[in-house]
Protein backbone atom coordinates (compact mmCIF):
# COMPACT_ATOMS: atom_id res chain seq x y z
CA UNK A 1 -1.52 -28.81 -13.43
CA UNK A 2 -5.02 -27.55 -12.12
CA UNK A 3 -7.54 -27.02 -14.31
CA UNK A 4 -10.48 -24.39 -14.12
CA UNK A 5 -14.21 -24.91 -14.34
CA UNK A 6 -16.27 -21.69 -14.27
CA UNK A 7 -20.11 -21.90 -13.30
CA UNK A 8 -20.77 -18.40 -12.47
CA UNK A 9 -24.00 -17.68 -14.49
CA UNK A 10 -22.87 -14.96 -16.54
CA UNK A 11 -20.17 -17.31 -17.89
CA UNK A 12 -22.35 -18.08 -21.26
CA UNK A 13 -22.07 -14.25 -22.16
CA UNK A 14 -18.73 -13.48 -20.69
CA UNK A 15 -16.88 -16.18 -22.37
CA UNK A 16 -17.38 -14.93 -26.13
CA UNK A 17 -16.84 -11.68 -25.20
CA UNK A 18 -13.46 -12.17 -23.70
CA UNK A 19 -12.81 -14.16 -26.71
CA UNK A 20 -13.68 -11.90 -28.88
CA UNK A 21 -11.60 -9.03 -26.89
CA UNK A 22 -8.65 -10.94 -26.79
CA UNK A 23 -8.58 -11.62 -30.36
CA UNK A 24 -8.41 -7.37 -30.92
CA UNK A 25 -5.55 -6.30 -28.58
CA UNK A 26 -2.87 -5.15 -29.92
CA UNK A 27 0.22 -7.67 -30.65
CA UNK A 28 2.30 -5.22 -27.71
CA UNK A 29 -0.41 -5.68 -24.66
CA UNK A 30 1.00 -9.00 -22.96
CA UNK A 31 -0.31 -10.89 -20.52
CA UNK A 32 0.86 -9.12 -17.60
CA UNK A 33 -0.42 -5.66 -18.99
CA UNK A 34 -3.88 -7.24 -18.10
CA UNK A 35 -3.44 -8.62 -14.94
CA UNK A 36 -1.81 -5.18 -13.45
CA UNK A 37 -4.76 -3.32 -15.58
CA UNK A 38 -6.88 -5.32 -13.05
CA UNK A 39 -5.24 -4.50 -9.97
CA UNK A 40 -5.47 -0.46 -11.37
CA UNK A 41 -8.98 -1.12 -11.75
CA UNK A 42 -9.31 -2.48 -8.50
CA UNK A 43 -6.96 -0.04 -6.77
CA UNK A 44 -8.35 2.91 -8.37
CA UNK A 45 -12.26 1.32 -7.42
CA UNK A 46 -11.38 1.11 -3.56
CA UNK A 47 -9.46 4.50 -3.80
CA UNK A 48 -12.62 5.85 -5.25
CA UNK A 49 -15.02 4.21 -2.57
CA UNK A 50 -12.58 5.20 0.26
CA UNK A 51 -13.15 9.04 -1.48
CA UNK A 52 -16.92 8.77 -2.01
CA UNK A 53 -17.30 10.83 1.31
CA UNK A 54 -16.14 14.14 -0.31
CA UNK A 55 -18.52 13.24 -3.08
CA UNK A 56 -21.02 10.79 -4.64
CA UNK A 57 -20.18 11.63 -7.76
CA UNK A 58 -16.86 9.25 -7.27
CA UNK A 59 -18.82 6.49 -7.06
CA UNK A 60 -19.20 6.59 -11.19
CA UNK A 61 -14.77 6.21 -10.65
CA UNK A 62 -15.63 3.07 -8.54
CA UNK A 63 -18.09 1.42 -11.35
CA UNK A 64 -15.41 2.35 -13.60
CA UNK A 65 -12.54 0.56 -11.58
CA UNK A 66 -14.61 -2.42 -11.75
CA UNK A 67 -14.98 -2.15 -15.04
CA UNK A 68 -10.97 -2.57 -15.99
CA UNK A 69 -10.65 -4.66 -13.02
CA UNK A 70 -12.97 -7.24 -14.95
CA UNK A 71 -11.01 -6.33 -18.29
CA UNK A 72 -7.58 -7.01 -16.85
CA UNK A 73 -8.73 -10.25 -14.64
CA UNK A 74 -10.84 -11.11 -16.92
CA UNK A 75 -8.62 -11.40 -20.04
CA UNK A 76 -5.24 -11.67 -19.17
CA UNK A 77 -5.28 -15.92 -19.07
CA UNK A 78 -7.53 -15.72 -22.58
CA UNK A 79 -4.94 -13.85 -24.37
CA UNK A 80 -2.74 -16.16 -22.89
CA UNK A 81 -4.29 -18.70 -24.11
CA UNK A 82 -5.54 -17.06 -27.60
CA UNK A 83 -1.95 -16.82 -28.48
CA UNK A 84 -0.60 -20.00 -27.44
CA UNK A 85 2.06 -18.18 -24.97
CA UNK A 86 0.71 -20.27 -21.42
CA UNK A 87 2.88 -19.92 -18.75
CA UNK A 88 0.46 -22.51 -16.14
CA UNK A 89 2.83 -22.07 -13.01
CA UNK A 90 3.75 -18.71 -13.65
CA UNK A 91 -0.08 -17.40 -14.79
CA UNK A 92 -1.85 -19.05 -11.95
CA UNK A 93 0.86 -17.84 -9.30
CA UNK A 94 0.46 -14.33 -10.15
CA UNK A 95 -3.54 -14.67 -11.23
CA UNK A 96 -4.34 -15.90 -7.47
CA UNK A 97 -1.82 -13.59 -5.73
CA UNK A 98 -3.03 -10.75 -7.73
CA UNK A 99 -6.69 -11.74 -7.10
CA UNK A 100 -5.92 -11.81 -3.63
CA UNK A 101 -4.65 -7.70 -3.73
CA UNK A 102 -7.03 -6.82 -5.50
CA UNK A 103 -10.18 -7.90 -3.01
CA UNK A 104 -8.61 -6.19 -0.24
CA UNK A 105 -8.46 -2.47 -2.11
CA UNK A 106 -12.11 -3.47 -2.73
CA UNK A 107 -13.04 -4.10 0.61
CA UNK A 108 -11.43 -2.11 2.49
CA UNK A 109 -12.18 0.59 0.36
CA UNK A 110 -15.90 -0.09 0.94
CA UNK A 111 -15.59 -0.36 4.32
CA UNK A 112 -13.94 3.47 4.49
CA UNK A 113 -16.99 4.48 2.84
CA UNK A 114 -19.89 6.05 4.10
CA UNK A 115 -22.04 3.23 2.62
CA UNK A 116 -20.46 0.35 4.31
CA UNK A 117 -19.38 -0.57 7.99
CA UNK A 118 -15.85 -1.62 8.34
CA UNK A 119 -16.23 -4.21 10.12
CA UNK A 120 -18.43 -5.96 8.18
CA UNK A 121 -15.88 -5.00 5.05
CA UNK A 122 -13.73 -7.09 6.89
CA UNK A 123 -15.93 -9.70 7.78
CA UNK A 124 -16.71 -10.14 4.10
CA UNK A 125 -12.92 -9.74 3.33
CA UNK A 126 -12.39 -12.99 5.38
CA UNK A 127 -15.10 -14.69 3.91
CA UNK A 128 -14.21 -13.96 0.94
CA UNK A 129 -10.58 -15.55 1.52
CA UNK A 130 -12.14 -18.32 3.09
CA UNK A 131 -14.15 -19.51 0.26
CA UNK A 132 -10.52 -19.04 -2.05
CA UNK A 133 -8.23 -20.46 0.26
CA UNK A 134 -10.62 -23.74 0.41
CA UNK A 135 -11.30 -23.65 -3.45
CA UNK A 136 -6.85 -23.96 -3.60
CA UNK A 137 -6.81 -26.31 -0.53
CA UNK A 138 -9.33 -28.59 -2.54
CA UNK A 139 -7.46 -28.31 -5.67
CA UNK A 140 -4.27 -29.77 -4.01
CA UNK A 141 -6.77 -32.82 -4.41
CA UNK A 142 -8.85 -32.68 -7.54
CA UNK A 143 -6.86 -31.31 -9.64
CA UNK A 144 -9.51 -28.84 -10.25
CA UNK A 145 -10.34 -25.16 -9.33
CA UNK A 146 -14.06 -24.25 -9.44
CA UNK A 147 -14.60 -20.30 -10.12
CA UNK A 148 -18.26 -19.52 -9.03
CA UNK A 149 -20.01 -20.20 -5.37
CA UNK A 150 -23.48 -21.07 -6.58
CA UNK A 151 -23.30 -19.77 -9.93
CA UNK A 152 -21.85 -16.43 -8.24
CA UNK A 153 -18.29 -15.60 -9.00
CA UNK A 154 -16.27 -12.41 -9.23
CA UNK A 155 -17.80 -11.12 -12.09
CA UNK A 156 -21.55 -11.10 -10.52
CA UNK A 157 -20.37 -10.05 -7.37
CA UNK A 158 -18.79 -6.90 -9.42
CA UNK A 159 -22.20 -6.24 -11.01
CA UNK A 160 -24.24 -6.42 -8.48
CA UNK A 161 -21.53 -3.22 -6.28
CA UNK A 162 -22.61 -1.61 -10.17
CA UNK A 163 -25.48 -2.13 -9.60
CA UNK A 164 -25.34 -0.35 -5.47
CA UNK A 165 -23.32 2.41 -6.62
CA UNK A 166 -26.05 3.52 -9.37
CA UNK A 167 -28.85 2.28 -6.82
CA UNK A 168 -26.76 4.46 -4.21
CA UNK A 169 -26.62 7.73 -6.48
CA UNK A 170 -29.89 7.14 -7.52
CA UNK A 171 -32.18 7.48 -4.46
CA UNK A 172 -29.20 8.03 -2.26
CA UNK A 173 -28.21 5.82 0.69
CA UNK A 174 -30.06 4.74 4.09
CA UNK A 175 -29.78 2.24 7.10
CA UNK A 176 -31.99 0.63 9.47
CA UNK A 177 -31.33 0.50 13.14
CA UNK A 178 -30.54 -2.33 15.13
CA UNK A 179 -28.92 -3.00 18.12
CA UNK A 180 -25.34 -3.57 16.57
CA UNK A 181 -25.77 -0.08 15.21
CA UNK A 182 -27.23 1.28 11.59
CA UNK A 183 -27.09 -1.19 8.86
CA UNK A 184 -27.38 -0.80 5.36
CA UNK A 185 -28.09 -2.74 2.33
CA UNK A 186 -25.37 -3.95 1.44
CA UNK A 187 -24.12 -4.36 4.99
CA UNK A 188 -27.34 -6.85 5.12
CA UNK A 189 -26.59 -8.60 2.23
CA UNK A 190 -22.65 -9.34 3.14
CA UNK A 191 -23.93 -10.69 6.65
CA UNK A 192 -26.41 -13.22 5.02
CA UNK A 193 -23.89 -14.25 2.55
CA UNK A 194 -21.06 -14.45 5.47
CA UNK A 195 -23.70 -17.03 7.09
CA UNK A 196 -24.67 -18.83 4.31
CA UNK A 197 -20.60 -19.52 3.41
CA UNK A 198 -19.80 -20.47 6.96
CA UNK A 199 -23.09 -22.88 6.82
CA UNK A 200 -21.71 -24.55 3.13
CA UNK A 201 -18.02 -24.59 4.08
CA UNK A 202 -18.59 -26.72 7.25
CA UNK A 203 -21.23 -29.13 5.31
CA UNK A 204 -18.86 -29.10 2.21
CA UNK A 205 -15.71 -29.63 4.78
CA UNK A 206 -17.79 -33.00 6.15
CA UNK A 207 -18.72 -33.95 2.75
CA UNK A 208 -14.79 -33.83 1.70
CA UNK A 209 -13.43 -35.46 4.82
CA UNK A 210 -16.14 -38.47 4.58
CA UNK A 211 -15.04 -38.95 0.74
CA UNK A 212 -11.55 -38.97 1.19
CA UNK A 213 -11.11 -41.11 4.18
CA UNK A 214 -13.33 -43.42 1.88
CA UNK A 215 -10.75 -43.19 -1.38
CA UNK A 216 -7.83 -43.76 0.86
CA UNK A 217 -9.36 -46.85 2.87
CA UNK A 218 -10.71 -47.95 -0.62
CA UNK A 219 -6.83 -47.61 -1.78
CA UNK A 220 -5.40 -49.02 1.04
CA UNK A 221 -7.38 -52.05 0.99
CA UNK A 222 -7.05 -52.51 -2.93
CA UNK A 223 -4.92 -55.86 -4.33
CA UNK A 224 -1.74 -55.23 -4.94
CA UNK A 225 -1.58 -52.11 -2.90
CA UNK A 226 1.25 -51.69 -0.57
CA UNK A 227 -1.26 -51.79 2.70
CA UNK A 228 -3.44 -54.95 1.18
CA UNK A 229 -1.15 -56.81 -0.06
CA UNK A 230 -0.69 -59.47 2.06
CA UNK A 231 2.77 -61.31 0.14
């Protein structure tokens, strides 16, 4: 089965806490209560963003979405886990798949509101997928599923949207003009980070290819391997 190794940098707090969380639900919240409390969280977040032009005031529904999307994702496999009920296939099936749901209410829900363009939304939906389709394509191979892109992971990236929305109903939103049209913060920040994946994903691409051509010919040419043996 494949194995998980978080590095986001939050992970030394959030790991107790989710510990300690799972160890006071009640005996009747399963599992799969948590991971569709995520996807409510998340649904109910892009709703909320997709709404933010009647009022600002909805983007305090957002923060909240994020907030039960990170209880739901965030605890469903630990109370799994805590309680000795692990269903691997099943949980990382429905984990992933939900995951996958989830990011697009987020997104797109951004992208419908007046603080984001859509089509960088969907720009930073794609990267988004591309960074988890390579983390599964990888994991085909090592066994292993790495949650965190440089120490960020889902949990900072919900934060740091927190952290916009109260930045955003704080001093209220702008833009700066540019030939492609007005772009905002956060519109600026998705773009960078679009660049900086596609940068890392072709180096890390290279890096993979070059290794395992090297295991295989290493394999290949090994005594008593079908290819090197020479009987």
């Amino acid at each position: 089965m494949i194995s998980r190794i978080n590095t986001s940098w939050v992970i030394p707090v959030e790991r107790p806490l989710v510990g300690w969380l799972a160890a006071k639900l009640p005996a009747a919240v399963t599992p799969d209560h948590l991971t569709l409390t995520g996807f409510a969280g998340a649904l109910i977040c892009g709703l909320a963003y997709g709404a933010s032009w009647l009022s600002p005031a909805l983007l305090w529904v957002a923060s909240a979405g994020l907030i039960v999307n990170w209880f739901g994702d965030s605890l469903d496999g630990t109370l799994a886990r805590f309680r000795k009920i692990e269903r691997p296939r099943y949980g990382f099936f429905i984990d992933n798949a939900t995951d996958l749901l989830s990011q697009i209410c987020i997104f797109l829900g951004l992208g419908a509101s007046p603080y984001m363009r859509f089509d960088v939304a969907c720009l930073g939906l794609a990267a988004y997928y591309m960074v988890s389709f390579f983390n599964l394509i990888k994991a085909m191979d090592t066994r292993v599923i790495k949650i965190g892109f440089f120490g960020v992971g889902p949990t900072e990236i919900r934060l740091s949207l927190m952290l916009y929305n109260f930045v955003l109903l704080t001093i209220g939103p702008w833009s700066v003009n540019t030939p492609f049209g007005p772009i905002s913060p956060i519109d600026g920040v998705v773009l960078v980070t679009i660049a900086f994946v596609l940068i890392s994903f072709l180096v890390t691409v290279r890096f993979e290819v070059r290794r395992l051509a090297q295991e295989e010919d290493q394999e290949q040419s090994a005594p008593g391997s079908r290819h090197g043996s020479r009987a």
